[in-house]
N, C-alpha and C. Protein backbone atom coordinates (compact mmCIF):
# COMPACT_ATOMS: atom_id res chain seq x y z
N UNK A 1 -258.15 -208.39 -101.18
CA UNK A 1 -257.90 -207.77 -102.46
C UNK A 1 -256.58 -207.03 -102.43
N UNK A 2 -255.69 -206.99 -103.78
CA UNK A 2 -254.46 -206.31 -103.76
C UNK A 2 -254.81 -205.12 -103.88
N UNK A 3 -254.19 -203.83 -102.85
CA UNK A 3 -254.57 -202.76 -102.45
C UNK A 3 -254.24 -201.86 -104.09
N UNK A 4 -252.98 -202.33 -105.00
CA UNK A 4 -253.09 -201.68 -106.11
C UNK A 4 -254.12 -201.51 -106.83
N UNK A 5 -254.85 -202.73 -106.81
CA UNK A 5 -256.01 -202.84 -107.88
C UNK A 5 -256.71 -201.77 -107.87
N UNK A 6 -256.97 -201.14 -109.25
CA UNK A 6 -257.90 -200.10 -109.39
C UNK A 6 -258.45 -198.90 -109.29
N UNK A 7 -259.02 -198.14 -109.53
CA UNK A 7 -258.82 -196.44 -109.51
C UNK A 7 -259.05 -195.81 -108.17
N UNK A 8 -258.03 -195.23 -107.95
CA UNK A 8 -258.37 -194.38 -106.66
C UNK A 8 -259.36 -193.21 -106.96
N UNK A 9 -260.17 -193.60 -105.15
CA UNK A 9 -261.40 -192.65 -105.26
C UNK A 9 -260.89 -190.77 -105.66
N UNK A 10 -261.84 -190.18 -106.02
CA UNK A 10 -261.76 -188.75 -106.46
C UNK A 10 -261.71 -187.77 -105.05
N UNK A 11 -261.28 -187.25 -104.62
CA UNK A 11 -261.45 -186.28 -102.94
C UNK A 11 -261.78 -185.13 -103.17
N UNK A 12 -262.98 -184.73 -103.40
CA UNK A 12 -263.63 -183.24 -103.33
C UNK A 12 -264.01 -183.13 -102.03
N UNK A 13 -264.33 -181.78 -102.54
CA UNK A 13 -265.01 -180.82 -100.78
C UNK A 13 -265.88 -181.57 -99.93
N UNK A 14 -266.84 -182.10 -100.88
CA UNK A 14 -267.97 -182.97 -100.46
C UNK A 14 -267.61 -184.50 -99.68
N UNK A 15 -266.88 -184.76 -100.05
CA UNK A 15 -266.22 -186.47 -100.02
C UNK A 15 -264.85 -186.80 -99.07
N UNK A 16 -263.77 -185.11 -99.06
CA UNK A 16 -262.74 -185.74 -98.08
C UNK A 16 -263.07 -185.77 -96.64
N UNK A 17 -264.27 -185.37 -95.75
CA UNK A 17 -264.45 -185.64 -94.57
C UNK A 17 -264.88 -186.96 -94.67
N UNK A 18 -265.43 -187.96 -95.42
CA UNK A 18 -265.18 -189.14 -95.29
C UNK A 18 -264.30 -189.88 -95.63
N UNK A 19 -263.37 -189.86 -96.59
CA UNK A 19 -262.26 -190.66 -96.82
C UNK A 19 -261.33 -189.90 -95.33
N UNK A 20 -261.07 -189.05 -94.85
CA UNK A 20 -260.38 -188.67 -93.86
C UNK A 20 -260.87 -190.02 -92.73
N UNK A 21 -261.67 -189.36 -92.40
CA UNK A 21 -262.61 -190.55 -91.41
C UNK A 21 -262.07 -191.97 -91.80
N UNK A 22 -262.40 -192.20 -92.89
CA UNK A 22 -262.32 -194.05 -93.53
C UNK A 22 -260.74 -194.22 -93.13
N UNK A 23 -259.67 -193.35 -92.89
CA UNK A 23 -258.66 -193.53 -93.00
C UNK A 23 -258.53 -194.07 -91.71
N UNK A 24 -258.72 -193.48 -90.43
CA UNK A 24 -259.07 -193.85 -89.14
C UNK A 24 -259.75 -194.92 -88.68
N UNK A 25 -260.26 -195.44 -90.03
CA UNK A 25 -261.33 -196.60 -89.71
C UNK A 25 -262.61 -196.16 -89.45
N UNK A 26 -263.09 -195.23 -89.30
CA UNK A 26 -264.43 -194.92 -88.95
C UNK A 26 -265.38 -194.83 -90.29
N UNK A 27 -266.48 -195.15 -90.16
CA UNK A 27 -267.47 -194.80 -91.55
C UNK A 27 -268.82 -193.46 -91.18
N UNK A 28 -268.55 -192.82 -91.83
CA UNK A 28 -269.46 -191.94 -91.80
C UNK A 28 -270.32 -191.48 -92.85
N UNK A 29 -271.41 -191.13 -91.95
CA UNK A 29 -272.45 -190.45 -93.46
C UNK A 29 -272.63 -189.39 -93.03
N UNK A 30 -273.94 -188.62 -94.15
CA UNK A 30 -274.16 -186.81 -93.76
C UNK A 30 -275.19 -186.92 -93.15
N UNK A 31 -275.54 -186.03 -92.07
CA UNK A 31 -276.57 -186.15 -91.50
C UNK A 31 -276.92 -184.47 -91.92
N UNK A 32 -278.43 -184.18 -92.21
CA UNK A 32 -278.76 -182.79 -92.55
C UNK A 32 -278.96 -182.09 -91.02
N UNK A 33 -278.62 -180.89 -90.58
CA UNK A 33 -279.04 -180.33 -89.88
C UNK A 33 -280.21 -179.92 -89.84
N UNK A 34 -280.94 -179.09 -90.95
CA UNK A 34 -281.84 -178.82 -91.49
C UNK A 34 -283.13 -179.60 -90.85
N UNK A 35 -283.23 -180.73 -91.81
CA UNK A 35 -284.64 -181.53 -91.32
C UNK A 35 -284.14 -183.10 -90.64
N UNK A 36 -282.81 -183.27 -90.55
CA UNK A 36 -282.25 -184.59 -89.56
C UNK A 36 -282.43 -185.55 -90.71
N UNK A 37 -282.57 -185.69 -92.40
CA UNK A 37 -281.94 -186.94 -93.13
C UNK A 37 -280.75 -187.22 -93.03
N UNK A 38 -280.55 -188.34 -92.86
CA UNK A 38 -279.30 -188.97 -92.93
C UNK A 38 -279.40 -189.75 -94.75
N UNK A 39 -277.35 -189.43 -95.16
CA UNK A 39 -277.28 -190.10 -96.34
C UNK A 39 -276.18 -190.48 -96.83
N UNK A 40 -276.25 -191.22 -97.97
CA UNK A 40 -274.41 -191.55 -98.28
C UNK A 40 -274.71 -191.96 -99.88
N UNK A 41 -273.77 -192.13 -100.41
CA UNK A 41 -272.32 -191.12 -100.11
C UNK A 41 -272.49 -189.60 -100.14
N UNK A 42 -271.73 -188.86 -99.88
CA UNK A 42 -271.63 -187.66 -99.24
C UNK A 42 -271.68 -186.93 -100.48
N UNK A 43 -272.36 -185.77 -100.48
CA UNK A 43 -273.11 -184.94 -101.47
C UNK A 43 -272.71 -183.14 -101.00
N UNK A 44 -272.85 -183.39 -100.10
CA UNK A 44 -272.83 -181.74 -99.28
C UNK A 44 -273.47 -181.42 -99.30
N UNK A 45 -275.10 -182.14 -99.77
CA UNK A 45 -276.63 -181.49 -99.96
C UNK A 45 -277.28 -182.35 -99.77
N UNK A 46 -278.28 -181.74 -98.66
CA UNK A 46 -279.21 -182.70 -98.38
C UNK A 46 -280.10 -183.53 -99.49
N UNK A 47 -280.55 -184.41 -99.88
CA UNK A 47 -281.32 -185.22 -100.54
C UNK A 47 -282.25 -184.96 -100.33
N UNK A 48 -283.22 -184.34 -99.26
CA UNK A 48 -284.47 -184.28 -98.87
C UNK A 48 -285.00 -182.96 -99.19
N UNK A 49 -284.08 -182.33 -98.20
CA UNK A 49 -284.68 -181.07 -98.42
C UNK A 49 -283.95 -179.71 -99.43
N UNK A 50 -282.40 -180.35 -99.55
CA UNK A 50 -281.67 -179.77 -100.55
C UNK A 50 -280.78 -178.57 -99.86
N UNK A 51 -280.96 -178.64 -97.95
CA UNK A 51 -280.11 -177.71 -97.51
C UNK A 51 -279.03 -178.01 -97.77
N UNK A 52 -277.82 -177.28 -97.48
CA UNK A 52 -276.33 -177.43 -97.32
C UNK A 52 -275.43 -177.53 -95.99
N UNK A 53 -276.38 -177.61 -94.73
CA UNK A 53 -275.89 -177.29 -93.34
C UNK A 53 -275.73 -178.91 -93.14
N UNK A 54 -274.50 -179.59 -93.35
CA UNK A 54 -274.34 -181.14 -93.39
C UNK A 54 -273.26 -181.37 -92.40
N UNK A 55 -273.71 -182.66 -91.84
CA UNK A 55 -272.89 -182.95 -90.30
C UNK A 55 -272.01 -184.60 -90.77
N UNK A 56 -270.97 -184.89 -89.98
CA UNK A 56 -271.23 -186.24 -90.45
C UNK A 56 -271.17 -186.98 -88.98
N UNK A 57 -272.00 -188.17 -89.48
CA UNK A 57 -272.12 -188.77 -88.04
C UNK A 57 -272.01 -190.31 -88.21
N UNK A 58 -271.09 -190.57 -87.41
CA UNK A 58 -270.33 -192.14 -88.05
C UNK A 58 -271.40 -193.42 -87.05
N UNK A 59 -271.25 -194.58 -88.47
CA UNK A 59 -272.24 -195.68 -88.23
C UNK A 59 -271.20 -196.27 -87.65
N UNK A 60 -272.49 -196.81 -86.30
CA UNK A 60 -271.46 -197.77 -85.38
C UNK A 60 -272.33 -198.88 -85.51
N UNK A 61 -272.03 -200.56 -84.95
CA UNK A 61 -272.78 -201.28 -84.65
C UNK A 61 -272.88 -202.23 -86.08
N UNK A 62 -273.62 -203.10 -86.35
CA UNK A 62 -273.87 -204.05 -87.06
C UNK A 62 -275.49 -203.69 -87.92
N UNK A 63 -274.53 -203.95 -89.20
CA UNK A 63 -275.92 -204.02 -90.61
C UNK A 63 -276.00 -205.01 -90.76
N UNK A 64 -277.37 -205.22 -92.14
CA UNK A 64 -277.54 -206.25 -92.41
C UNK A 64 -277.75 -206.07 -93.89
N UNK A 65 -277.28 -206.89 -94.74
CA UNK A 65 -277.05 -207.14 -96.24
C UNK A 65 -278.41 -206.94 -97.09
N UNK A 66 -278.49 -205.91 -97.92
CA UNK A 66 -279.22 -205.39 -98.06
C UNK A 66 -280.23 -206.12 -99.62
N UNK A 67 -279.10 -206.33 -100.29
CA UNK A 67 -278.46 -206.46 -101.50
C UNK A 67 -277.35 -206.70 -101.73
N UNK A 68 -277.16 -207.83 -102.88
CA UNK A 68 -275.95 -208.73 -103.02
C UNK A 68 -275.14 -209.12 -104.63
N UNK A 69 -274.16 -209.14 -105.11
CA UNK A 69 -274.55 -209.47 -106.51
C UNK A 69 -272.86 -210.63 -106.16
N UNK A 70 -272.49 -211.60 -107.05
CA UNK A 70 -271.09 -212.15 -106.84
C UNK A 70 -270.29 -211.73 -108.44
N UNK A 71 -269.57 -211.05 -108.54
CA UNK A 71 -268.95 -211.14 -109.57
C UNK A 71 -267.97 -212.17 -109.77
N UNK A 72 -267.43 -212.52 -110.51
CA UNK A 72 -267.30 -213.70 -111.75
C UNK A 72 -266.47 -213.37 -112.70
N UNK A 73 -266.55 -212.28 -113.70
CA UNK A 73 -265.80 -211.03 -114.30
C UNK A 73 -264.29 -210.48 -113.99
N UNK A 74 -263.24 -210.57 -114.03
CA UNK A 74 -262.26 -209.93 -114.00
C UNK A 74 -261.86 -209.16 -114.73
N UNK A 75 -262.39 -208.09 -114.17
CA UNK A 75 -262.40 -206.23 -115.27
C UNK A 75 -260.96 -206.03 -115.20
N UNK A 76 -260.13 -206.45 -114.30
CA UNK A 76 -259.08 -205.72 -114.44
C UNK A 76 -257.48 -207.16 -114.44
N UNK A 77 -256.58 -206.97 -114.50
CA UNK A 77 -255.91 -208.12 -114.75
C UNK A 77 -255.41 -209.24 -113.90
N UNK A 78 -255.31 -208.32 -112.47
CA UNK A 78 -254.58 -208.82 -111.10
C UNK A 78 -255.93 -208.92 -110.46
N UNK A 79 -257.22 -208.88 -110.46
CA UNK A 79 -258.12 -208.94 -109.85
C UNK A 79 -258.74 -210.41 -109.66
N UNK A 80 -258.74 -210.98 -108.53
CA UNK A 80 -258.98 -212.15 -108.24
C UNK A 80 -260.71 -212.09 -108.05
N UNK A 81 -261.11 -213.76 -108.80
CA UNK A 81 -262.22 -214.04 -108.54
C UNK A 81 -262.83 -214.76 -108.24
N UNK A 82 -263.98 -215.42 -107.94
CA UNK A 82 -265.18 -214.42 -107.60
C UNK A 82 -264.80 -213.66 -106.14
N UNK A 83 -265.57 -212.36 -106.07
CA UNK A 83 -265.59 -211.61 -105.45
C UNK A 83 -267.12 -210.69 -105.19
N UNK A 84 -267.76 -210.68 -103.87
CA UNK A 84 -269.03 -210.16 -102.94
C UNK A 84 -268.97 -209.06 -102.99
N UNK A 85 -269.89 -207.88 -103.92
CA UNK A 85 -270.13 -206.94 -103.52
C UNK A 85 -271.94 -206.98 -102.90
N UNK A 86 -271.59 -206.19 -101.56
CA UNK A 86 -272.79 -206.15 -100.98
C UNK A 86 -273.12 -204.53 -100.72
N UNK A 87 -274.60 -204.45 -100.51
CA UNK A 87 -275.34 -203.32 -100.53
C UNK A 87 -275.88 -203.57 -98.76
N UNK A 88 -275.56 -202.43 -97.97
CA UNK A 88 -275.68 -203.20 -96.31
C UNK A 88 -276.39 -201.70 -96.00
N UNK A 89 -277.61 -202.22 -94.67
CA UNK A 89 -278.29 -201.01 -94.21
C UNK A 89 -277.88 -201.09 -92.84
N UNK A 90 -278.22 -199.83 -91.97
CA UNK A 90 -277.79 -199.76 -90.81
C UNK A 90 -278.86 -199.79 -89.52
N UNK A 91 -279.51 -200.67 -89.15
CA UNK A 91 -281.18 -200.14 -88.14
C UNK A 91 -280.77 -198.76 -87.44
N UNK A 92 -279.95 -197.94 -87.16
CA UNK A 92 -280.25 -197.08 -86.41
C UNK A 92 -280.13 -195.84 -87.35
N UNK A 93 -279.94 -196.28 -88.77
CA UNK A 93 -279.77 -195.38 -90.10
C UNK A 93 -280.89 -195.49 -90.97
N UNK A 94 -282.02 -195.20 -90.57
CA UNK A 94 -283.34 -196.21 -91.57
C UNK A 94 -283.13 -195.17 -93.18
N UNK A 95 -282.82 -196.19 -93.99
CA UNK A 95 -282.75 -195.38 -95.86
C UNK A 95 -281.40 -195.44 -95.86
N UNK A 96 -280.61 -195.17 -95.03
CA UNK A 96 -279.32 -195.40 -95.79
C UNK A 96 -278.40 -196.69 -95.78
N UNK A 97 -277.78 -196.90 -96.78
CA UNK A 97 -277.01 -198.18 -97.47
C UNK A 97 -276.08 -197.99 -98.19
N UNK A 98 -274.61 -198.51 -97.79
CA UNK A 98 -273.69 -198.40 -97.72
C UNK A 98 -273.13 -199.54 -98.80
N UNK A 99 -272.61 -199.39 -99.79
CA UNK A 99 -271.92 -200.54 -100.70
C UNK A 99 -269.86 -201.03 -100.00
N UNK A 100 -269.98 -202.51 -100.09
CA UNK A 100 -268.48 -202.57 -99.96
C UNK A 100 -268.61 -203.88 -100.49
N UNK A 101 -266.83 -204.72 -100.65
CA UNK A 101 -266.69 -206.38 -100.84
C UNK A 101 -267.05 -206.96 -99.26
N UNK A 102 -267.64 -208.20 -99.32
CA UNK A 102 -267.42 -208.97 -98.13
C UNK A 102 -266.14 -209.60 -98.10
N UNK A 103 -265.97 -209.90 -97.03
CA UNK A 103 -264.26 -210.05 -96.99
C UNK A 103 -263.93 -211.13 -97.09
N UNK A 104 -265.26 -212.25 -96.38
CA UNK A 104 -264.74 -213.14 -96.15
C UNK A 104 -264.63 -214.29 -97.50
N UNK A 105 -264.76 -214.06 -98.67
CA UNK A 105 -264.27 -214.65 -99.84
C UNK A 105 -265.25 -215.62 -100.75
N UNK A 106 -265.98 -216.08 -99.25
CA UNK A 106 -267.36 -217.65 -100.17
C UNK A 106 -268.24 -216.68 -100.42
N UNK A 107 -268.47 -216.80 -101.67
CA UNK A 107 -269.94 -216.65 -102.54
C UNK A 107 -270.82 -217.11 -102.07
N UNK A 108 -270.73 -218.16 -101.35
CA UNK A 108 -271.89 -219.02 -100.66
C UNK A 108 -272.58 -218.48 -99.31
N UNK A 109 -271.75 -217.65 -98.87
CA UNK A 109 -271.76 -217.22 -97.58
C UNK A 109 -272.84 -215.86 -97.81
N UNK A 110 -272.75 -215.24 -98.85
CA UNK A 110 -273.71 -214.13 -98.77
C UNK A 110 -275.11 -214.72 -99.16
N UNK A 111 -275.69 -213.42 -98.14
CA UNK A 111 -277.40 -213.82 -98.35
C UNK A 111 -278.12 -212.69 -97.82
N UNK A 112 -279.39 -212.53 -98.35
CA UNK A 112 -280.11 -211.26 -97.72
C UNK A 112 -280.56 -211.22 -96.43
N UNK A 113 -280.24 -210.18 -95.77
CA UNK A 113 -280.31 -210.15 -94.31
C UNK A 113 -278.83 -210.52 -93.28
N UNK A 114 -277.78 -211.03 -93.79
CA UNK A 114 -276.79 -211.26 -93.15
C UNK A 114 -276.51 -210.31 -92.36
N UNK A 115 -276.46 -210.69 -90.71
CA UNK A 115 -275.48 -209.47 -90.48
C UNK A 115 -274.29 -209.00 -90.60
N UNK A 116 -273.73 -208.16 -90.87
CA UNK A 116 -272.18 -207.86 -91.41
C UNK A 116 -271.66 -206.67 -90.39
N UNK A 117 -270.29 -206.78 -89.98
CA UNK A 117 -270.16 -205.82 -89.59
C UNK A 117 -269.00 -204.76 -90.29
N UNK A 118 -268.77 -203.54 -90.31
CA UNK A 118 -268.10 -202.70 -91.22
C UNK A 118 -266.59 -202.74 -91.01
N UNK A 119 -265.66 -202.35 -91.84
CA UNK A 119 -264.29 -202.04 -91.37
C UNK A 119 -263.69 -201.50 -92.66
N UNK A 120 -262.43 -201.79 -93.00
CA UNK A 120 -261.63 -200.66 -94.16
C UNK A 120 -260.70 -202.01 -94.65
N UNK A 121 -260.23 -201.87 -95.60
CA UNK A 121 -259.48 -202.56 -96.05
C UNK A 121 -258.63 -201.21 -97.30
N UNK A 122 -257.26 -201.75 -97.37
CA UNK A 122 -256.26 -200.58 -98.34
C UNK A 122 -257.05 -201.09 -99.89
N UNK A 123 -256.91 -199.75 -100.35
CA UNK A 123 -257.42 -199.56 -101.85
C UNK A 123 -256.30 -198.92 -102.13
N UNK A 124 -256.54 -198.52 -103.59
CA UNK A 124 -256.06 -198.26 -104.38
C UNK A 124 -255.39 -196.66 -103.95
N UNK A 125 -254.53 -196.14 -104.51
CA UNK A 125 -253.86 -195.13 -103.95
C UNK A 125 -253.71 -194.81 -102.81
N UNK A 126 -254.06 -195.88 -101.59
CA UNK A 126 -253.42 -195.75 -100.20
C UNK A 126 -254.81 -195.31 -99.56
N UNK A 127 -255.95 -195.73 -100.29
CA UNK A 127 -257.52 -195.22 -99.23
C UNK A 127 -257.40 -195.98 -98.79
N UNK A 128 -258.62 -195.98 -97.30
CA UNK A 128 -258.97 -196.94 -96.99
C UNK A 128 -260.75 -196.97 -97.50
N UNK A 129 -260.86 -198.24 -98.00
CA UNK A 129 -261.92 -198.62 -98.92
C UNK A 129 -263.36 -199.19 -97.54
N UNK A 130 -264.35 -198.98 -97.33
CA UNK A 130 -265.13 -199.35 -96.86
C UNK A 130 -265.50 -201.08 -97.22
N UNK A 131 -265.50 -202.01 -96.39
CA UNK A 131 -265.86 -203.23 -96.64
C UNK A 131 -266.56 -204.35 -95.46
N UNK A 132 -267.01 -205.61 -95.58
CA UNK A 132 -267.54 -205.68 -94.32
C UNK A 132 -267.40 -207.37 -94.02
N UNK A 133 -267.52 -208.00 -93.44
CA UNK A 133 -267.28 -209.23 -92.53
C UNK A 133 -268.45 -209.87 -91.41
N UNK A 134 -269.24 -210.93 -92.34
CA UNK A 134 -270.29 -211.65 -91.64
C UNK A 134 -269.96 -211.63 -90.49
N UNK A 135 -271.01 -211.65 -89.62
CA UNK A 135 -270.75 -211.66 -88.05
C UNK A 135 -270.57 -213.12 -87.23
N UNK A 136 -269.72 -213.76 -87.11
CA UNK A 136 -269.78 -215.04 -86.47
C UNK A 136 -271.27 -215.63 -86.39
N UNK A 137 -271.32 -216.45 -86.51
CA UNK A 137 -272.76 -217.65 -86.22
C UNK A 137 -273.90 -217.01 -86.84
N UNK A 138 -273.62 -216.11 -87.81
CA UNK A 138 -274.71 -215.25 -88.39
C UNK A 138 -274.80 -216.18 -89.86
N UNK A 139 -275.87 -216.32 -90.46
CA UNK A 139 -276.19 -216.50 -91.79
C UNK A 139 -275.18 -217.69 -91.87
């Protein structure tokens, strides 16, 4: 995808320890101190229990496609299509799910359960955008 395309993300209090991170390549979520939920995207409040004592602790390793949709649609003018947005979970993250494009371009190629593994690709105002890449001989 052309890194111009489209609105750069918003960076509040809550949100720049992960775009910081994403910049490095790393992906992270919040983990609560409190009662140990893990979640994303980043809130600065727990979901569970509604503390504020939030850690972040970056997903390593390989997901699997959670949810899938192919768009078709070109919302914007320079935006090439079709294009994979997938919904991906993490086994050592049970509940949390992470949205990005698959990279690798075939529509055909996505399917539920794929494993994918994570990385960054440039967005829009110079982020790096969370996105992910079937795993060889997978799906």
């Amino acid at each position: 995808m052309d890194a111009s395309i489209g609105i750069p993300p918003a960076v509040t209090d809550e949100t720049e320890q992960f775009w910081t991170n994403a910049a490095q390549g790393r992906l992270v979520i919040e983990h609560c101190l409190a009662c140990g939920a893990e979640s994303f995207p980043p809130r600065g409040m727990c979901r569970k229990c509604r503390g504020r004592s939030m850690s972040a602790v970056e997903v390593a390793g390989r997901g699997r496609v959670y949810s899938f949709t192919v768009n078709y649609q070109r919302w914007l003018p320079d935006l090439e299509v079709p294009y994979t947005i997938v919904l991906v979970e993490f086994p050592d993250h049970p509940g949390v799910r992470v949205i990005g494009r698959l990279r690798d371009g075939d529509p055909q190629r996505a399917a539920i359960g794929l494993e994918v593994e994570v990385g960054f690709e440039p967005g829009p105002g110079g982020f790096a955008i969370p996105s992910f890449a079937a795993v060889e001989g997978a799906g």
